[in-house]
N, C-alpha and C. Protein backbone atom coordinates (compact mmCIF):
# COMPACT_ATOMS: atom_id res chain seq x y z
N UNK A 1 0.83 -1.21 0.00
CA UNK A 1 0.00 0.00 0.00
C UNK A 1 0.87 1.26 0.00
N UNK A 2 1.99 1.29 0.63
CA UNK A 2 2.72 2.26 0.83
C UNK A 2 3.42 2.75 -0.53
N UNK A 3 4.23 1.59 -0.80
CA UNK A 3 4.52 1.39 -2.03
C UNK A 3 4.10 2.36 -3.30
N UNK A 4 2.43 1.73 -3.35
CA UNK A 4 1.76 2.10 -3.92
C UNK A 4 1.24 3.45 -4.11
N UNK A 5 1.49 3.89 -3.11
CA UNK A 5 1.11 5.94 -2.60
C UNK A 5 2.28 6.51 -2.83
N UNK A 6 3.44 5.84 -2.73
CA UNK A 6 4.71 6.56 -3.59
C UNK A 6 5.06 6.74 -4.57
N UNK A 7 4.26 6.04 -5.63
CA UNK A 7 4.76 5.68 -6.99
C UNK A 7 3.41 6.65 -7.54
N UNK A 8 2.38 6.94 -6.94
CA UNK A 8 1.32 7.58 -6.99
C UNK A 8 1.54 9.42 -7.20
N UNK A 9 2.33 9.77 -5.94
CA UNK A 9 2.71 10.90 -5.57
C UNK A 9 3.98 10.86 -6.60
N UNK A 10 4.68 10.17 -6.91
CA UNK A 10 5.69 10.37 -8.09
C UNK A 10 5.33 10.82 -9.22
N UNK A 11 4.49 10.19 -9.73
CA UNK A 11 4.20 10.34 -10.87
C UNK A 11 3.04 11.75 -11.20
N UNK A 12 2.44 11.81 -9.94
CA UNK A 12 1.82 13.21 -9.85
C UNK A 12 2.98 14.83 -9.97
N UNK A 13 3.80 14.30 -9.21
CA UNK A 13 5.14 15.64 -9.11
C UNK A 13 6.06 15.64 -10.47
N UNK A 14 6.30 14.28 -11.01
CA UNK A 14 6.85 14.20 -12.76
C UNK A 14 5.82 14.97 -13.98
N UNK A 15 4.34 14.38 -13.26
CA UNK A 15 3.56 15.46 -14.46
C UNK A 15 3.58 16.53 -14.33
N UNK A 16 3.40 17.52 -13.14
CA UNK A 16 3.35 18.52 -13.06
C UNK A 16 4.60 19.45 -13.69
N UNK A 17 5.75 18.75 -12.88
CA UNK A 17 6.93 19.06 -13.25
C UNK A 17 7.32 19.47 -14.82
N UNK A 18 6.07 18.27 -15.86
CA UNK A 18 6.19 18.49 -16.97
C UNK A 18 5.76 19.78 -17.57
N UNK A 19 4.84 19.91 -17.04
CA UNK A 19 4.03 20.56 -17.30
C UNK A 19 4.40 22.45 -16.90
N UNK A 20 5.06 22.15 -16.23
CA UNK A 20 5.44 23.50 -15.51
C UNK A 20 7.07 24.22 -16.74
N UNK A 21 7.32 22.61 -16.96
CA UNK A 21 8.52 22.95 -17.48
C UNK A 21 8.17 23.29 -19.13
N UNK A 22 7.19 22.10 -20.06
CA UNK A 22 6.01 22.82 -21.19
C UNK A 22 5.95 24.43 -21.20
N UNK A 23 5.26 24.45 -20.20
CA UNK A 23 4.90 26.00 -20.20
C UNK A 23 6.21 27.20 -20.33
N UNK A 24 6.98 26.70 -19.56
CA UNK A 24 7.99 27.86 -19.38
C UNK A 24 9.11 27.65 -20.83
N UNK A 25 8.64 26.47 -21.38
CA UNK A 25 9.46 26.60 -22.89
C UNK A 25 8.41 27.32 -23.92
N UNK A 26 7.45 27.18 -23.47
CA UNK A 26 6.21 28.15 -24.77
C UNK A 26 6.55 29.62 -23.89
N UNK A 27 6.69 30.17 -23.13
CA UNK A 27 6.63 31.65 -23.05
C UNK A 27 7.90 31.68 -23.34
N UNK A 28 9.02 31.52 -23.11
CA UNK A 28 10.13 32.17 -23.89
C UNK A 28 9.92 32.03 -25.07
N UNK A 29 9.83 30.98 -25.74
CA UNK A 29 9.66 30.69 -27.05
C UNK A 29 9.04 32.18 -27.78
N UNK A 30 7.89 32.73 -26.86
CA UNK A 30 6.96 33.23 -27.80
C UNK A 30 7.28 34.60 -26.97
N UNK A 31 8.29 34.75 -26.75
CA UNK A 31 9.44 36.16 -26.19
C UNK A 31 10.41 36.37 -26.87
N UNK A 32 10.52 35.48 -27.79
CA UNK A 32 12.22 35.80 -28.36
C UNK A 32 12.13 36.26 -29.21
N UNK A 33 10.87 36.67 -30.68
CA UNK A 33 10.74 36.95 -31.67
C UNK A 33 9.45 38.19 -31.61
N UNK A 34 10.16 39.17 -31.95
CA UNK A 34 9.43 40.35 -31.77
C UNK A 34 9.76 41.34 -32.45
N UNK A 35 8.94 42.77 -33.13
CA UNK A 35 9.43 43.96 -33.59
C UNK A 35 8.03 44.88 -33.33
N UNK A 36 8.55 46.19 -33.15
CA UNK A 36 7.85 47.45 -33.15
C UNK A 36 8.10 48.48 -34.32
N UNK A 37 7.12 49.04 -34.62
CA UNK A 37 7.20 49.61 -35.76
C UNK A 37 6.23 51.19 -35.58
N UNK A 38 7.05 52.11 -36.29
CA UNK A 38 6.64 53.34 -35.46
C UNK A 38 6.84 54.37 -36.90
N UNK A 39 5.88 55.57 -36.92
CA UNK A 39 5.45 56.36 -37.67
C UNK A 39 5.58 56.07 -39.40
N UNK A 40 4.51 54.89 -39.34
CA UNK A 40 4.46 54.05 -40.74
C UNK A 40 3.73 55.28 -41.68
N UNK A 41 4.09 55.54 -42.58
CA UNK A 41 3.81 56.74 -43.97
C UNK A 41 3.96 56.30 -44.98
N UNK A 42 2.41 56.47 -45.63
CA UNK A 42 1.98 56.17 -47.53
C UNK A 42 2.03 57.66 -47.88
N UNK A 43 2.26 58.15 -48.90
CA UNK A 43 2.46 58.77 -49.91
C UNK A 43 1.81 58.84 -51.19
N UNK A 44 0.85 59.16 -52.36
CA UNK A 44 0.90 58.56 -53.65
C UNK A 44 0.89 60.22 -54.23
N UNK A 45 1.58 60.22 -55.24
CA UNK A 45 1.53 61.46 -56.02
C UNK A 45 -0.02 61.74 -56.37
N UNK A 46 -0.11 62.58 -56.18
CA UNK A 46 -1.93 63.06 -56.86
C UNK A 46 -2.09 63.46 -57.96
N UNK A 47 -0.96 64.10 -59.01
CA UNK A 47 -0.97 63.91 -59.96
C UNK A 47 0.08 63.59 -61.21
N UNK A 48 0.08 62.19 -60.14
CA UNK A 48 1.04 61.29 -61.93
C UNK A 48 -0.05 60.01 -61.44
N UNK A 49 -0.94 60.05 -63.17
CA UNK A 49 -1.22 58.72 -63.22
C UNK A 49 -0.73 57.39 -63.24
N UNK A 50 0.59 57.32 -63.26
CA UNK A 50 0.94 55.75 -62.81
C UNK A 50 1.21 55.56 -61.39
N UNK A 51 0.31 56.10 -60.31
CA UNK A 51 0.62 55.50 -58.98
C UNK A 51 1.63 55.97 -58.37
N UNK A 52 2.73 56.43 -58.39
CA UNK A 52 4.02 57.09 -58.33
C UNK A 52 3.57 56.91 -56.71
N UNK A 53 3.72 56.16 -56.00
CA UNK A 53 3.81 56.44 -54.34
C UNK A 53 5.03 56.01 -53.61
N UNK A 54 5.03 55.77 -52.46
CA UNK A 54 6.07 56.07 -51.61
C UNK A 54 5.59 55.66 -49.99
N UNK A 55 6.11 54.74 -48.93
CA UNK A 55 6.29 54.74 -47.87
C UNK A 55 7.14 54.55 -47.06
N UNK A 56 6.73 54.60 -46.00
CA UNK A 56 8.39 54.82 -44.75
C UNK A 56 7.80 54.16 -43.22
N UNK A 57 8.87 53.85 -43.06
CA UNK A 57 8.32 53.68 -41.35
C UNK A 57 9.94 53.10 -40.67
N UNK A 58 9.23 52.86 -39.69
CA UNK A 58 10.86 53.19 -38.47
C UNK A 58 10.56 51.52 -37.77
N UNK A 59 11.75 50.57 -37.56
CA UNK A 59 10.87 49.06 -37.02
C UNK A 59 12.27 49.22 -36.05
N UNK A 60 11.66 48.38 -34.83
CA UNK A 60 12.62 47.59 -33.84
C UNK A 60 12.54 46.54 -33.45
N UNK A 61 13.70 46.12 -33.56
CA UNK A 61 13.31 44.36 -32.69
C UNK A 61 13.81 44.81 -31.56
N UNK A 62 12.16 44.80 -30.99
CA UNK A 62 11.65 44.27 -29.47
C UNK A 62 11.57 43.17 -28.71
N UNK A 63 12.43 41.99 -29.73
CA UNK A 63 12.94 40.97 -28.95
C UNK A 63 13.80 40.69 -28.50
N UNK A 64 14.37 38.92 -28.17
CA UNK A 64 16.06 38.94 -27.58
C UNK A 64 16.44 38.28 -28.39
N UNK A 65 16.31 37.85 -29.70
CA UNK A 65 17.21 37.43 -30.63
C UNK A 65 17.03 38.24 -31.78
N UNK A 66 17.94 37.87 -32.84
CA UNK A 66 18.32 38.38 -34.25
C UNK A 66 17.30 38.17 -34.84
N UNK A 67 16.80 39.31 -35.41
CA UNK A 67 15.47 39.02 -36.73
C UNK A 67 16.05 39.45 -37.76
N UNK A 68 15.33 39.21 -38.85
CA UNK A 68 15.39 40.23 -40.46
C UNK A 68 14.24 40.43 -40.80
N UNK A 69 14.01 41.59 -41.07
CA UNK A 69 12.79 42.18 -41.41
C UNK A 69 12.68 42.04 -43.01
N UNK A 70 11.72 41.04 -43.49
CA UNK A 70 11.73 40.38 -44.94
C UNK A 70 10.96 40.56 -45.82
N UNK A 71 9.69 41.36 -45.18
CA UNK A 71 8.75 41.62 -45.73
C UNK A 71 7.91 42.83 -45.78
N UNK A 72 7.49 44.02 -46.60
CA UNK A 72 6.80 45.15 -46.36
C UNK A 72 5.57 44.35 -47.69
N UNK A 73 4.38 44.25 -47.15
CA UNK A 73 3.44 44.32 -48.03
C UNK A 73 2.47 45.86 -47.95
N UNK A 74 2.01 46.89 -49.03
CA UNK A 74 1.00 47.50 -49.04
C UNK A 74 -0.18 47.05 -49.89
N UNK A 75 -1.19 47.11 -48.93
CA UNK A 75 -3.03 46.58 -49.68
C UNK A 75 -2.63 44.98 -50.04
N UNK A 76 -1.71 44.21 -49.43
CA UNK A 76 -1.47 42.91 -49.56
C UNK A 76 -0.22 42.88 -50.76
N UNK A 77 -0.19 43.92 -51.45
CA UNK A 77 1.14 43.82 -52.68
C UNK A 77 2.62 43.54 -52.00
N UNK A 78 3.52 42.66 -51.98
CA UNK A 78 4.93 43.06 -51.57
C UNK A 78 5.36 43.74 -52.70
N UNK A 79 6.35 44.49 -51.79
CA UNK A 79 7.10 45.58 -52.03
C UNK A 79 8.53 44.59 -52.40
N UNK A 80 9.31 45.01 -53.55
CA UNK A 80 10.93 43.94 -53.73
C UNK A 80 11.58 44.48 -52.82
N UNK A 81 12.43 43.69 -52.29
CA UNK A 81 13.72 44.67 -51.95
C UNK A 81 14.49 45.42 -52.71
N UNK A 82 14.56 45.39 -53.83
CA UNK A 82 14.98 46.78 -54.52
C UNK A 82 14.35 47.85 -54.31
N UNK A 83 13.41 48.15 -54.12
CA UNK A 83 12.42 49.15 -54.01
C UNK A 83 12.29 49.60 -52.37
N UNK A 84 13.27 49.15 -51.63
CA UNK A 84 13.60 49.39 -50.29
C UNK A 84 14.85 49.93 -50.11
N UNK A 85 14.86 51.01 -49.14
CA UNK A 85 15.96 51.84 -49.09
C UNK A 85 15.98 51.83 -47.77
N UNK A 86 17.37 51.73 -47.05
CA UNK A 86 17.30 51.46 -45.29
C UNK A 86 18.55 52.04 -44.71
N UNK A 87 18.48 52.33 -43.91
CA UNK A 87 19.86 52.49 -42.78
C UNK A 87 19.46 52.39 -41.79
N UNK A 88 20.57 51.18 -41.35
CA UNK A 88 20.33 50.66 -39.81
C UNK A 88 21.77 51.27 -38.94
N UNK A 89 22.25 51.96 -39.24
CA UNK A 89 23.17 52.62 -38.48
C UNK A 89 22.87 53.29 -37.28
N UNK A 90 23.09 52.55 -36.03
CA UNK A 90 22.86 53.38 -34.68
C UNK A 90 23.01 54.51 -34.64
N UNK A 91 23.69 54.61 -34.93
CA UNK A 91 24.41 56.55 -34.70
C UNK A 91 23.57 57.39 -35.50
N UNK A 92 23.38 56.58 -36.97
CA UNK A 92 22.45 57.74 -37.17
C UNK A 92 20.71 57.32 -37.51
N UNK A 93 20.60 56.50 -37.12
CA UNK A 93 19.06 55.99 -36.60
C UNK A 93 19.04 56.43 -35.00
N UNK A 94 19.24 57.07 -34.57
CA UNK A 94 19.22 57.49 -33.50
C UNK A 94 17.78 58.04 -32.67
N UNK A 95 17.76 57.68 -31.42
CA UNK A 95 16.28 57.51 -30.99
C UNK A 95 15.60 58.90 -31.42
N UNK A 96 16.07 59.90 -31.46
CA UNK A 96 15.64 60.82 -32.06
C UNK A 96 15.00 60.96 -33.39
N UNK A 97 16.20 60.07 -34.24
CA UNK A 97 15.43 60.27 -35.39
C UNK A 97 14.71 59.15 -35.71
N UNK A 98 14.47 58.23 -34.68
CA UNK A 98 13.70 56.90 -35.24
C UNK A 98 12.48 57.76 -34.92
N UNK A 99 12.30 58.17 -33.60
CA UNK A 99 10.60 59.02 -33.53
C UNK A 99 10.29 60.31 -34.04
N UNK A 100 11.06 60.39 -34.64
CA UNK A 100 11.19 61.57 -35.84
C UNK A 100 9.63 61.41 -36.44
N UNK A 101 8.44 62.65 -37.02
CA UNK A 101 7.91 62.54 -37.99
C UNK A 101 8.41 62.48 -39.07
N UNK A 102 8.34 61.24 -40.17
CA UNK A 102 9.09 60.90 -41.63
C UNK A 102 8.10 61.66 -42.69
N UNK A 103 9.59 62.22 -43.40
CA UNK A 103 8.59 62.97 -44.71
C UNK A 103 8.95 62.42 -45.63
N UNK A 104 8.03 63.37 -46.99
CA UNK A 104 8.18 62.72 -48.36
C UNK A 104 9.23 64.24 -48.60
N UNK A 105 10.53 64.44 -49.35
CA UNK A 105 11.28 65.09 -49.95
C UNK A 105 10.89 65.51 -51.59
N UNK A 106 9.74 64.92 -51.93
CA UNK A 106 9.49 64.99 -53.20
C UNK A 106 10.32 63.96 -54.26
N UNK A 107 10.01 63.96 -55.40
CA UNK A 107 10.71 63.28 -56.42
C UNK A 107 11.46 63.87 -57.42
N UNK A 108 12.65 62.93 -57.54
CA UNK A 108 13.87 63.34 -58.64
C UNK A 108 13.61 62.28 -59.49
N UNK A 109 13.36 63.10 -61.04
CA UNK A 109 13.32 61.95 -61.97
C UNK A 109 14.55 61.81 -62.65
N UNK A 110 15.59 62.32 -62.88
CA UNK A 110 17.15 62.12 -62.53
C UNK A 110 17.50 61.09 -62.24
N UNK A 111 16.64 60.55 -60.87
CA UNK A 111 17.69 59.41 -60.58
C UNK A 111 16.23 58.15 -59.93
N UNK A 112 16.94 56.65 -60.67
CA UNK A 112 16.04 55.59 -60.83
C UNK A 112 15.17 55.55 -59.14
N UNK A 113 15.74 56.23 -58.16
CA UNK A 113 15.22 56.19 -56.58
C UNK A 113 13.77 56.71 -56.49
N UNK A 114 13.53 58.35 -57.73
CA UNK A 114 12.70 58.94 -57.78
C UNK A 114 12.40 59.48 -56.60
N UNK A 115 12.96 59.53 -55.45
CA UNK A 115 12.65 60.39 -54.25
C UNK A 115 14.21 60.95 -54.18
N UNK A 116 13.73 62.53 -54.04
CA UNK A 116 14.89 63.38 -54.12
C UNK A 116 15.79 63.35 -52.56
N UNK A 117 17.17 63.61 -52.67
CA UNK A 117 17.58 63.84 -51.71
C UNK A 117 17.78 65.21 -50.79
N UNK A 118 17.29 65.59 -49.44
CA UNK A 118 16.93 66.38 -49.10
C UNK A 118 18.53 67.40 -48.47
N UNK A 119 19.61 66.25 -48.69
CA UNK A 119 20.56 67.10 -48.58
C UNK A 119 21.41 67.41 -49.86
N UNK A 120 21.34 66.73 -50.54
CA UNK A 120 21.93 66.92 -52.04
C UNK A 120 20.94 67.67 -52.71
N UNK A 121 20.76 68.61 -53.35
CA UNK A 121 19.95 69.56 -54.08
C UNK A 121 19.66 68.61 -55.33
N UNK A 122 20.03 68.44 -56.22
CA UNK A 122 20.25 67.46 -57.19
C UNK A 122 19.79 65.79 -56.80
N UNK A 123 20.97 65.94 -56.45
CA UNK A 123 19.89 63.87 -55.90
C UNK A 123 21.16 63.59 -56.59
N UNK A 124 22.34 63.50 -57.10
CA UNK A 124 23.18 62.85 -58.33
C UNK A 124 24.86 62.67 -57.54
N UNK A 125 25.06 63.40 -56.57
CA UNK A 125 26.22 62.97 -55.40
C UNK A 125 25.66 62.52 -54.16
N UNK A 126 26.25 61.61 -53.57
CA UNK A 126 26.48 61.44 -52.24
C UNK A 126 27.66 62.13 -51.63
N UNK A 127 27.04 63.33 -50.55
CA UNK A 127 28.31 63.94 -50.39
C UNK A 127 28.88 63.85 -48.95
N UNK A 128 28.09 63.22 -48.00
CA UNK A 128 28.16 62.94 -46.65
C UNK A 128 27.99 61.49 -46.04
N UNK A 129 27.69 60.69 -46.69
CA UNK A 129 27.10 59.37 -46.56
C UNK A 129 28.71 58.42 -46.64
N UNK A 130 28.71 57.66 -46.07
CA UNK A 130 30.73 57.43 -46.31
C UNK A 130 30.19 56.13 -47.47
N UNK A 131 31.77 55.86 -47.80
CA UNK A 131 31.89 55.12 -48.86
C UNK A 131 31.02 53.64 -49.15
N UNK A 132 30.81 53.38 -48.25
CA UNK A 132 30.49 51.55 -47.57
C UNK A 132 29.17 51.91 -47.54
N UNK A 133 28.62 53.02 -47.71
CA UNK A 133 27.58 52.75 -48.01
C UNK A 133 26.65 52.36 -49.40
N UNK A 134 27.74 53.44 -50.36
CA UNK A 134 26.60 53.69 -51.72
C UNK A 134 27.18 55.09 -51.88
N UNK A 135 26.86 54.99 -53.00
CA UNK A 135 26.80 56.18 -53.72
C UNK A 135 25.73 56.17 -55.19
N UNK A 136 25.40 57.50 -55.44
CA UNK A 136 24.42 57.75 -56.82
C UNK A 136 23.22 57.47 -56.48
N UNK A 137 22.55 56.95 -57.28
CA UNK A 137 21.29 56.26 -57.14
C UNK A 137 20.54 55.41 -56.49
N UNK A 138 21.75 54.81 -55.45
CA UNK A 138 21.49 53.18 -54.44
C UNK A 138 21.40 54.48 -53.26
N UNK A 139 21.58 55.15 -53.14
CA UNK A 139 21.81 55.86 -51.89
C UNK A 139 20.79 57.14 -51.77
N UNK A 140 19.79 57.12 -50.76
CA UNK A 140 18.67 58.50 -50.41
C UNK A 140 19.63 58.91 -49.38
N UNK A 141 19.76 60.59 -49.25
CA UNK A 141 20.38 60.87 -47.89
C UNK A 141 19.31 62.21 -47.59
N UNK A 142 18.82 61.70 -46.50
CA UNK A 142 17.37 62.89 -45.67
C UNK A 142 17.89 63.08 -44.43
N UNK A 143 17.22 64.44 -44.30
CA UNK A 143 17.81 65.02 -43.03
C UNK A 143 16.55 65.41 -42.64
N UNK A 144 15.74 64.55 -41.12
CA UNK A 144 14.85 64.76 -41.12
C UNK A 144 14.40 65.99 -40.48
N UNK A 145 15.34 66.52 -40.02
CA UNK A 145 14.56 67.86 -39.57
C UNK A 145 14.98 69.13 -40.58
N UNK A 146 15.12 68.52 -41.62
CA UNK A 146 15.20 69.76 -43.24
C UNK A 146 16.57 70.59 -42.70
N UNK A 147 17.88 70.17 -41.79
CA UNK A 147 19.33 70.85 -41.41
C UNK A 147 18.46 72.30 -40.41
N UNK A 148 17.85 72.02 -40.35
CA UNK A 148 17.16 72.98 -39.23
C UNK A 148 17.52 72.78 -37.58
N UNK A 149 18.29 71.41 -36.85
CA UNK A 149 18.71 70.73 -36.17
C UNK A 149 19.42 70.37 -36.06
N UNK A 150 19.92 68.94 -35.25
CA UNK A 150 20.72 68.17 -35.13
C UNK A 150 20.96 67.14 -35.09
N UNK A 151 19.70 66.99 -35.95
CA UNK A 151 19.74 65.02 -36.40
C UNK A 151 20.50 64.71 -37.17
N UNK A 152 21.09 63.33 -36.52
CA UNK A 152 21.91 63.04 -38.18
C UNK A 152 21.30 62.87 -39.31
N UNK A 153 22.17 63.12 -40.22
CA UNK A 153 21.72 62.84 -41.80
C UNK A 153 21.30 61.49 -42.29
N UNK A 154 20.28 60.84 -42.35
CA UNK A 154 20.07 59.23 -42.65
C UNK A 154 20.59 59.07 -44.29
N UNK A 155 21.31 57.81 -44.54
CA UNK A 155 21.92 57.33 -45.32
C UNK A 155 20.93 56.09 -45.87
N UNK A 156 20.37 56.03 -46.59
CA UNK A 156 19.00 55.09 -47.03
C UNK A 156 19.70 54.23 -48.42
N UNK A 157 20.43 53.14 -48.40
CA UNK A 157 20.92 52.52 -49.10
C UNK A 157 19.83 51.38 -49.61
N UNK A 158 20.14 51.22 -50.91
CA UNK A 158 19.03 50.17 -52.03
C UNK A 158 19.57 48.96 -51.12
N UNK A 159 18.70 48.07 -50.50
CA UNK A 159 19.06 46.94 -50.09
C UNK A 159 18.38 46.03 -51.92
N UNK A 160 19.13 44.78 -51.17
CA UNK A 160 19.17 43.48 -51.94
C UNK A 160 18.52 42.34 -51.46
N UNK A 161 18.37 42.36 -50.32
CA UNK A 161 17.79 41.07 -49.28
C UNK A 161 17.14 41.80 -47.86
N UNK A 162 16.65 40.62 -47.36
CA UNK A 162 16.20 41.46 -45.92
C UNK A 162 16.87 42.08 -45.03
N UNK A 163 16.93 42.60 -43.92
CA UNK A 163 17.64 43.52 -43.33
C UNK A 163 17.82 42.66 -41.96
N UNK A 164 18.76 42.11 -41.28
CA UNK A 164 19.25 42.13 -40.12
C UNK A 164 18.96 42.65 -38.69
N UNK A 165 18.54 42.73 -37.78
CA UNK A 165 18.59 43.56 -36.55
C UNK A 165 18.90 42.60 -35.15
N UNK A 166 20.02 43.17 -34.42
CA UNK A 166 20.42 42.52 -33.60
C UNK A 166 19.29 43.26 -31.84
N UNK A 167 18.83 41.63 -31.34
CA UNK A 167 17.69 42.76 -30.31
C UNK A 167 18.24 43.94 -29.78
N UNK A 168 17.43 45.31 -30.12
CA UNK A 168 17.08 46.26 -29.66
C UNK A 168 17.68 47.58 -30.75
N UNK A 169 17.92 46.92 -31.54
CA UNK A 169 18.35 47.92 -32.61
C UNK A 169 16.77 48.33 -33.60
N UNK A 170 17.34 49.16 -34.31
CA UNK A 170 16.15 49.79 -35.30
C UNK A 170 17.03 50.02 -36.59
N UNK A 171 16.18 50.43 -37.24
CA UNK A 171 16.33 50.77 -39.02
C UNK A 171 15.12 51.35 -39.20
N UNK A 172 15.43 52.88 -40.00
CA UNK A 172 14.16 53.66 -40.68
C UNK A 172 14.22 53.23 -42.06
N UNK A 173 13.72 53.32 -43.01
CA UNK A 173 13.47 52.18 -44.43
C UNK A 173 12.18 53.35 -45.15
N UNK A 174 12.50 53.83 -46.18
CA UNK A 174 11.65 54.18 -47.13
C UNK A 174 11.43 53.45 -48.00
N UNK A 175 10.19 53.10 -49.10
CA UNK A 175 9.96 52.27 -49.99
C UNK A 175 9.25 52.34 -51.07
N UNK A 176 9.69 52.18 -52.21
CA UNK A 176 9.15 52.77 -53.18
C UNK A 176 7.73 51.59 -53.62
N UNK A 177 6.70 52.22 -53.73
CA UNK A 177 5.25 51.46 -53.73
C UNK A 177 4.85 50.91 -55.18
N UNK A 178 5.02 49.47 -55.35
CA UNK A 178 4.66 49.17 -57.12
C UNK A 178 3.63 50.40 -57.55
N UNK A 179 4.00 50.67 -58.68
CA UNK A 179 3.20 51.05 -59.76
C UNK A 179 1.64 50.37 -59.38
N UNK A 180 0.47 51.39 -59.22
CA UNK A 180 -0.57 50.37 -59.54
C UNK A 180 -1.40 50.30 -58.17
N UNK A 181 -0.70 50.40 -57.73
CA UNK A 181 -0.97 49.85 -56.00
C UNK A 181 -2.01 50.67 -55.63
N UNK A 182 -1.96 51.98 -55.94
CA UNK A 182 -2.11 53.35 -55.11
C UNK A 182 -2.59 53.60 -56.41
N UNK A 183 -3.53 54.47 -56.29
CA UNK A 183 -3.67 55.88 -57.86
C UNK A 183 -3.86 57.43 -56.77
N UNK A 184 -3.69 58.07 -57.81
CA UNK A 184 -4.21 60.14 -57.47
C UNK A 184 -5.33 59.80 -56.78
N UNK A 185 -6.30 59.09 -56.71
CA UNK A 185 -7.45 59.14 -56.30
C UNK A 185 -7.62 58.32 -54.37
N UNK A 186 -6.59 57.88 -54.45
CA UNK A 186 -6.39 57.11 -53.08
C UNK A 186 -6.14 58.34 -52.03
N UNK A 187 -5.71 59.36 -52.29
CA UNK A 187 -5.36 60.40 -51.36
C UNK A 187 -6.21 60.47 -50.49
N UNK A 188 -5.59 61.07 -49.74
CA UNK A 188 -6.98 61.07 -47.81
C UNK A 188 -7.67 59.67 -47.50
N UNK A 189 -7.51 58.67 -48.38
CA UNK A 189 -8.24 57.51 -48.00
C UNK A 189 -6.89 56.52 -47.20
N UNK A 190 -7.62 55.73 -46.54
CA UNK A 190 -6.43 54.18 -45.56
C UNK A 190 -6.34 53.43 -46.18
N UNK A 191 -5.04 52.96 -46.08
CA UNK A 191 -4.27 51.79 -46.58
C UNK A 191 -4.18 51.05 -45.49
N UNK A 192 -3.69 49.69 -45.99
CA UNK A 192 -3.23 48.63 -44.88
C UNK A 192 -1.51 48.59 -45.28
N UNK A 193 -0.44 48.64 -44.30
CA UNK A 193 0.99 48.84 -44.54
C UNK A 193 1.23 47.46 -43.55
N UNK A 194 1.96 46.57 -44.18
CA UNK A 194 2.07 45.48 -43.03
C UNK A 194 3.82 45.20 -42.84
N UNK A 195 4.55 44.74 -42.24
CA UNK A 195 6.09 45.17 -42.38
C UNK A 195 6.59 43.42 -41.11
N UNK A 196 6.98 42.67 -41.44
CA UNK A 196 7.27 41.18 -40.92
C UNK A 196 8.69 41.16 -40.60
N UNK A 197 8.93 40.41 -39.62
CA UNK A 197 9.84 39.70 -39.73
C UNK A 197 10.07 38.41 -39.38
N UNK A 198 10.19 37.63 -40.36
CA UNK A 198 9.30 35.75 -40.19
C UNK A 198 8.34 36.05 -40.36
N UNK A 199 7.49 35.71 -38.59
CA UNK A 199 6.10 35.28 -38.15
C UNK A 199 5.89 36.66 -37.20
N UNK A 200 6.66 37.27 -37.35
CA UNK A 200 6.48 38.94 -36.40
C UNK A 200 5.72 39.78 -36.78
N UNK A 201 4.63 40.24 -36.80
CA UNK A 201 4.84 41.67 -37.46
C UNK A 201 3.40 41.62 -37.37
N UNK A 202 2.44 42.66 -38.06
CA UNK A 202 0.82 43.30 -37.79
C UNK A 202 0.92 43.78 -39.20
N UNK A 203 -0.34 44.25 -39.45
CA UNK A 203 -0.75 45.54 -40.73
C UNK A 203 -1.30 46.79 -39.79
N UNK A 204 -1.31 47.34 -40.22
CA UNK A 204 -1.03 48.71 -39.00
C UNK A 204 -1.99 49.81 -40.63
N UNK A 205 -3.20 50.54 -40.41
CA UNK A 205 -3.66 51.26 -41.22
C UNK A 205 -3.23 52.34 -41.31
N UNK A 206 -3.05 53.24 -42.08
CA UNK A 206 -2.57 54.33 -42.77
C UNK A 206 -3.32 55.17 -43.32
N UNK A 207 -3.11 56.73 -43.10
CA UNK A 207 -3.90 57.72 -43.94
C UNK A 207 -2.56 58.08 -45.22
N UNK A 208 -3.33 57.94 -46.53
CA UNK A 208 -2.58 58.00 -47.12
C UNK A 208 -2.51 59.69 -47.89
N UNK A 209 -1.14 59.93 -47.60
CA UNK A 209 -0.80 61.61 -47.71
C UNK A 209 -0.63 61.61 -49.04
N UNK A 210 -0.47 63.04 -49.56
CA UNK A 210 -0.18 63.66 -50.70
C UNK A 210 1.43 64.50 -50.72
N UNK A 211 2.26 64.29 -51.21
CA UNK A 211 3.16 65.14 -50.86
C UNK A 211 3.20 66.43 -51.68
């Protein structure tokens, strides 16, 4: 009988045990993969009929491991990574300018980016942005408070693939919006802007501006 009430109470303290230990592998699990995403901005020209738009937004991984942020869909369309322009440079993603309000600089048809650079008059040098980054056309350089301040100058390089972030870092990312997506007529109306990394991420609605 005794026996029997030990092997009883064993096997009661092994399940639990399991169970306790289950659990505490699903909440980290579902702690480690995370991002925040902050002052998301659509754009569409109001008057060029091919859609000519434009968005931006600022993301962090708010988790404790390494993400890449792989995906921007607008109205369900992905966006290529060519058509993504980013700098994840601490120094000059800086908390300041991550909660920065992001603008549109207008468009340079000069150069294949079509969004002008707000410190280059022209859009056709990189004159502050260092070497390792880009130069010409792979490279937007905005200064978000128009050199009125003391933000750094963001360096917005044409990525090729997804973007990297080690937890607690950020990257601001402008993006050029397929053709099509958007028309003149979408102005003042919401979009859906959705921005992933993996299995991370929301669609977050949007008033879509005119620049």
């Amino acid at each position: 009988m005794l026996t029997t009430m030990i092997i009883l109470v064993a096997s009661v303290v092994l399940g639990t045990g399991v169970v306790i230990y289950g659990t505490s592998l699903f909440q980290t699990g579902a702690q480690q993969s995370a991002i925040a995403t902050q002052g998301v901005a659509v754009w569409v020209n109001a008057t060029d009929a091919s859609g000519l738009a434009w968005g931006a937004a600022g993301v962090r991984n708010s988790g404790d491991k390494l993400i890449s942020v792989d995906n921007i869909q607008v109205r369900g369309t992905t966006v290529p990574f060519s058509n993504w322009y980013v700098d994840k440079d601490q120094t000059r993603v800086s908390v300041e300018n991550f909660q920065s309000q992001y603008n549109h600089t207008g468009t340079d048809t000069q150069n294949t980016h079509e969004m002008r650079d707000s410190v280059n008059s022209g859009g056709t040098v990189t004159t502050s942005c260092p070497a390792s980054v880009g130069v010409d056309n792979a490279v937007i350089e905005l200064d978000l408070d128009r050199a009125a301040g003391t933000k750094p100058t963001l360096c917005l390089a044409q990525a090729s693939g997804p973007t990297s972030l080690e937890p607690g870092q950020r990257l601001i990312v402008y993006f050029k919006i397929p053709n099509g997506v958007l028309s003149a007529v979408d102005s003042g109306s919401t979009t859906s802007v959705s921005i992933f990394a993996g299995q991370s991420g929301a669609p977050t609605s949007v008033t879509i501006g005119n620049p």
